[in-house]
C-alpha atoms as a PDB file:
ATOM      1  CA  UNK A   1     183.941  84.836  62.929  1.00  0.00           C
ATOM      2  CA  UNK A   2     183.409  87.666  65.881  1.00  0.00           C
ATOM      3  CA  UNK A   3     182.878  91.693  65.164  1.00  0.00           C
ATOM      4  CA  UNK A   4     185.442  93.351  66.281  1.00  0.00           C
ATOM      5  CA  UNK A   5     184.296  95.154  69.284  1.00  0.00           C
ATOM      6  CA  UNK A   6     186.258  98.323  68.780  1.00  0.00           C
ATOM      7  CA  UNK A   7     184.448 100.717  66.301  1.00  0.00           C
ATOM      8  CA  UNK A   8     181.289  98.171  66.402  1.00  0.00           C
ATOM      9  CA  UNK A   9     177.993 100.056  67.265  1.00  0.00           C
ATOM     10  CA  UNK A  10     174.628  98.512  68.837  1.00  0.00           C
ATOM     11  CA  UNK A  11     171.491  98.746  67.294  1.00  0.00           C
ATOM     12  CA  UNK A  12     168.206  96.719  68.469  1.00  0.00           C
ATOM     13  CA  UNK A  13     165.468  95.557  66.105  1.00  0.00           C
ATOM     14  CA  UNK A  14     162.602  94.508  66.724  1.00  0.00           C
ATOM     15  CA  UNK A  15     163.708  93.889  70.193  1.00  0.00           C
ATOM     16  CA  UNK A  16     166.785  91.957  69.701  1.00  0.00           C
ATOM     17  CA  UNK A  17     170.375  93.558  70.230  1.00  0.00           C
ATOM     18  CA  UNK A  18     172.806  93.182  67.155  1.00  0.00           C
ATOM     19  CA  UNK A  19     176.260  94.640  66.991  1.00  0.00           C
ATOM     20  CA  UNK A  20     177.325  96.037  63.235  1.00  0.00           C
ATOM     21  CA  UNK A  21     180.069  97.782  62.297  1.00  0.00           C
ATOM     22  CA  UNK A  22     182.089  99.054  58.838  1.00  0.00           C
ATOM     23  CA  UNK A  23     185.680  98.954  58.166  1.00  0.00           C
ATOM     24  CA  UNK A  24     187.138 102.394  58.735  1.00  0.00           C
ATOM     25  CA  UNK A  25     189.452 102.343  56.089  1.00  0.00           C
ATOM     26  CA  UNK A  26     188.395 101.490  52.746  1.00  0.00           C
ATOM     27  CA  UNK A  27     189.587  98.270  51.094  1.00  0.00           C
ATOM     28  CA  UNK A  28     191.845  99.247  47.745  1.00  0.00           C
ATOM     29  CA  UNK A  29     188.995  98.565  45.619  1.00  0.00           C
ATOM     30  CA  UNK A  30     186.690 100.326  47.702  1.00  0.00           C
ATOM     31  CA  UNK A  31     189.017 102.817  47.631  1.00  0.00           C
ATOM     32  CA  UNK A  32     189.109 103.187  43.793  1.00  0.00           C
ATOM     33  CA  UNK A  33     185.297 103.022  43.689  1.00  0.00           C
ATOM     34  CA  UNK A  34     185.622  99.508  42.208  1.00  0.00           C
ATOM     35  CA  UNK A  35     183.531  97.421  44.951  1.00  0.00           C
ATOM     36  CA  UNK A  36     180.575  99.259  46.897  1.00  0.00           C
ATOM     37  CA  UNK A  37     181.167  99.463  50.828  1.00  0.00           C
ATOM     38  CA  UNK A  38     180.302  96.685  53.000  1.00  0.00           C
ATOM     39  CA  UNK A  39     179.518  96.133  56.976  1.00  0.00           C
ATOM     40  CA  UNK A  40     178.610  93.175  58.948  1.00  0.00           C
ATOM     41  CA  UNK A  41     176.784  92.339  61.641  1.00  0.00           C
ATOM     42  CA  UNK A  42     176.014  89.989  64.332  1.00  0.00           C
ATOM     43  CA  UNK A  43     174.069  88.600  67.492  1.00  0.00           C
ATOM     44  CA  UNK A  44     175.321  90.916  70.099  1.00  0.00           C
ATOM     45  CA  UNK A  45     174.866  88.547  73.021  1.00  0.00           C
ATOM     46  CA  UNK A  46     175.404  85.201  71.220  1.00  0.00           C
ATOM     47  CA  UNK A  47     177.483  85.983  68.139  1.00  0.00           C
ATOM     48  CA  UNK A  48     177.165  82.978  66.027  1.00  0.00           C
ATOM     49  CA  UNK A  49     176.469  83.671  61.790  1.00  0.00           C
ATOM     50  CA  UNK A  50     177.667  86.928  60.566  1.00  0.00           C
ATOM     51  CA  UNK A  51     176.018  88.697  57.994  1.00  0.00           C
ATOM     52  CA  UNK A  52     177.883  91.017  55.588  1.00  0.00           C
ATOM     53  CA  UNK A  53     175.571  93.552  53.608  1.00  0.00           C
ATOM     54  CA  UNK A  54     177.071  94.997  50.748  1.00  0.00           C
ATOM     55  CA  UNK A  55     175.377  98.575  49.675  1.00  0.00           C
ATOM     56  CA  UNK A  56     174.809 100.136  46.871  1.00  0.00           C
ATOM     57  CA  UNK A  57     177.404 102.931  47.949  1.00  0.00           C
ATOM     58  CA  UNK A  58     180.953 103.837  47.467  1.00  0.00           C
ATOM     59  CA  UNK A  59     182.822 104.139  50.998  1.00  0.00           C
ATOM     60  CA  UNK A  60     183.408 107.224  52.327  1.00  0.00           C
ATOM     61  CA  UNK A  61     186.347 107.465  52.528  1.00  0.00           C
ATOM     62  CA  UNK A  62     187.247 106.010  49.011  1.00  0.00           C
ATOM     63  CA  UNK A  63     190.405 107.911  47.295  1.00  0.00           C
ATOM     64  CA  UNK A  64     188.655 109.822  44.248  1.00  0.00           C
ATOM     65  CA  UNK A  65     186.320 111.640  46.738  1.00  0.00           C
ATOM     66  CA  UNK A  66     183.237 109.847  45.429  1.00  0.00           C
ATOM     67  CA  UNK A  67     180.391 111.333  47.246  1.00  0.00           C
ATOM     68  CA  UNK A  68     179.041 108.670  49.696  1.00  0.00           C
ATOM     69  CA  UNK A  69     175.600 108.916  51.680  1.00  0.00           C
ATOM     70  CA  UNK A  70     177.240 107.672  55.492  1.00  0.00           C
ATOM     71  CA  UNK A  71     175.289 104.420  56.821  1.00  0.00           C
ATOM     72  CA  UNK A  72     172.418 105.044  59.330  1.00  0.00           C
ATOM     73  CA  UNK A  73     171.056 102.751  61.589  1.00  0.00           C
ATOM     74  CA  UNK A  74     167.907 102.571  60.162  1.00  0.00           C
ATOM     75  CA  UNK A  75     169.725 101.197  57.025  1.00  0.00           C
ATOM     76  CA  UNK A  76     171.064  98.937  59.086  1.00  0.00           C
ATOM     77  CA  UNK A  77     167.782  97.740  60.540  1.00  0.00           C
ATOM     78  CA  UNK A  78     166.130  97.379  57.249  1.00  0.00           C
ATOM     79  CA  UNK A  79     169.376  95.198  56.527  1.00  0.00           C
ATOM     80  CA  UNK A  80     168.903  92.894  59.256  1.00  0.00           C
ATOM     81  CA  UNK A  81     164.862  92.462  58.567  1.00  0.00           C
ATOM     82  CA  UNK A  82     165.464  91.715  55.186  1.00  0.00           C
ATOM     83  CA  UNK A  83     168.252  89.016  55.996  1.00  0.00           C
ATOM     84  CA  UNK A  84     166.185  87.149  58.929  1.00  0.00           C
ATOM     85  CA  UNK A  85     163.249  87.413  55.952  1.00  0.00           C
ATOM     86  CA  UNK A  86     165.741  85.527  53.848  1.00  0.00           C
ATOM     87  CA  UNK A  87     166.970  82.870  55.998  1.00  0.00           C
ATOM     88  CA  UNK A  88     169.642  84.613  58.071  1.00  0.00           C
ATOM     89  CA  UNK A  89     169.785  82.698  62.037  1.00  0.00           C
ATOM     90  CA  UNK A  90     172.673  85.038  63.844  1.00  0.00           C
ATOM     91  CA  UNK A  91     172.596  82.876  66.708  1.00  0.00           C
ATOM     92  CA  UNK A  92     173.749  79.407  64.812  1.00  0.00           C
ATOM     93  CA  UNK A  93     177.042  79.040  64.028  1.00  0.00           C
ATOM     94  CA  UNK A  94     177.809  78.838  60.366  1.00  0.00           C
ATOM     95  CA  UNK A  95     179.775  80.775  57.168  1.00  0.00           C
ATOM     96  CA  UNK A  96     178.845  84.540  56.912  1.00  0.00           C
ATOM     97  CA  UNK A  97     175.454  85.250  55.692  1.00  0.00           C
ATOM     98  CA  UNK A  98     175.915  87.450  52.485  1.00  0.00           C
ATOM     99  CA  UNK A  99     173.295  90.001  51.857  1.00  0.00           C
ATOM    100  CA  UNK A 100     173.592  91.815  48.230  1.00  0.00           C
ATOM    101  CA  UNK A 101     171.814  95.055  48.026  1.00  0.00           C
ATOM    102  CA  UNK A 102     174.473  96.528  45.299  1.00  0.00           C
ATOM    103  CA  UNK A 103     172.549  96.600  42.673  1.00  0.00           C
ATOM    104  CA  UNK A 104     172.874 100.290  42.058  1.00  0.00           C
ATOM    105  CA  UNK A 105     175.791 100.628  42.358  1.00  0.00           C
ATOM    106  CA  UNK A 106     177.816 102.323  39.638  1.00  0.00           C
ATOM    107  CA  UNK A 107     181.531 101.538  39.652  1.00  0.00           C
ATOM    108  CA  UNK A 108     184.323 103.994  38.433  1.00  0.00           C
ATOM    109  CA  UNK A 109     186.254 101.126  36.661  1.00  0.00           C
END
């Protein structure tokens, strides 16, 4: 499974260039505050394993207008350290690499 490349921004960490990028509209449980928002990410130059990281934060665009804290890149950096600590190889090919970081998240349901 490839990003998207429309919408996807580029980050580098720790010298390697990744491409990551979060659905613009939220999902309808997302959108009800039911699920926290998720993004994924890849290899930039050799996409092979995704990894989707699922916060511990409503999407911002969600329906109830749930403040949401936007994504920054450093988030997304600490993401991607913490998966390659946990086994995540974006260059093999392979199922999506699921990263759960939702732990505080509190749902509206």
């Amino acid at each position: 499974m490839t990003l998207v490349k429309k919408g996807s921004r580029r980050i580098t960490v720790d010298g390697v260039m990744y491409r990551w990028r979060l659905r613009g509209r939220p999902t309808y449980t997302q959108g009800l505050v039911w699920s926290p928002l998720t993004y994924a990410v890849e290899h930039a130059e050799t996409p092979g394993t995704t990894l989707v990281i699922k916060t511990s934060r409503p999407h911002p665009s969600n329906w109830l207008g749930r403040q949401a804290d936007p994504v920054l890149p450093s988030d997304v950096g600490d993401g991607i350290r913490t998966a390659r600590a946990n086994g995540w190889t974006p260059e093999s090919p392979g199922s999506p690499f699921r990263l759960d970081q939702s732990e505080d998240f509190v749902s509206s349901g």
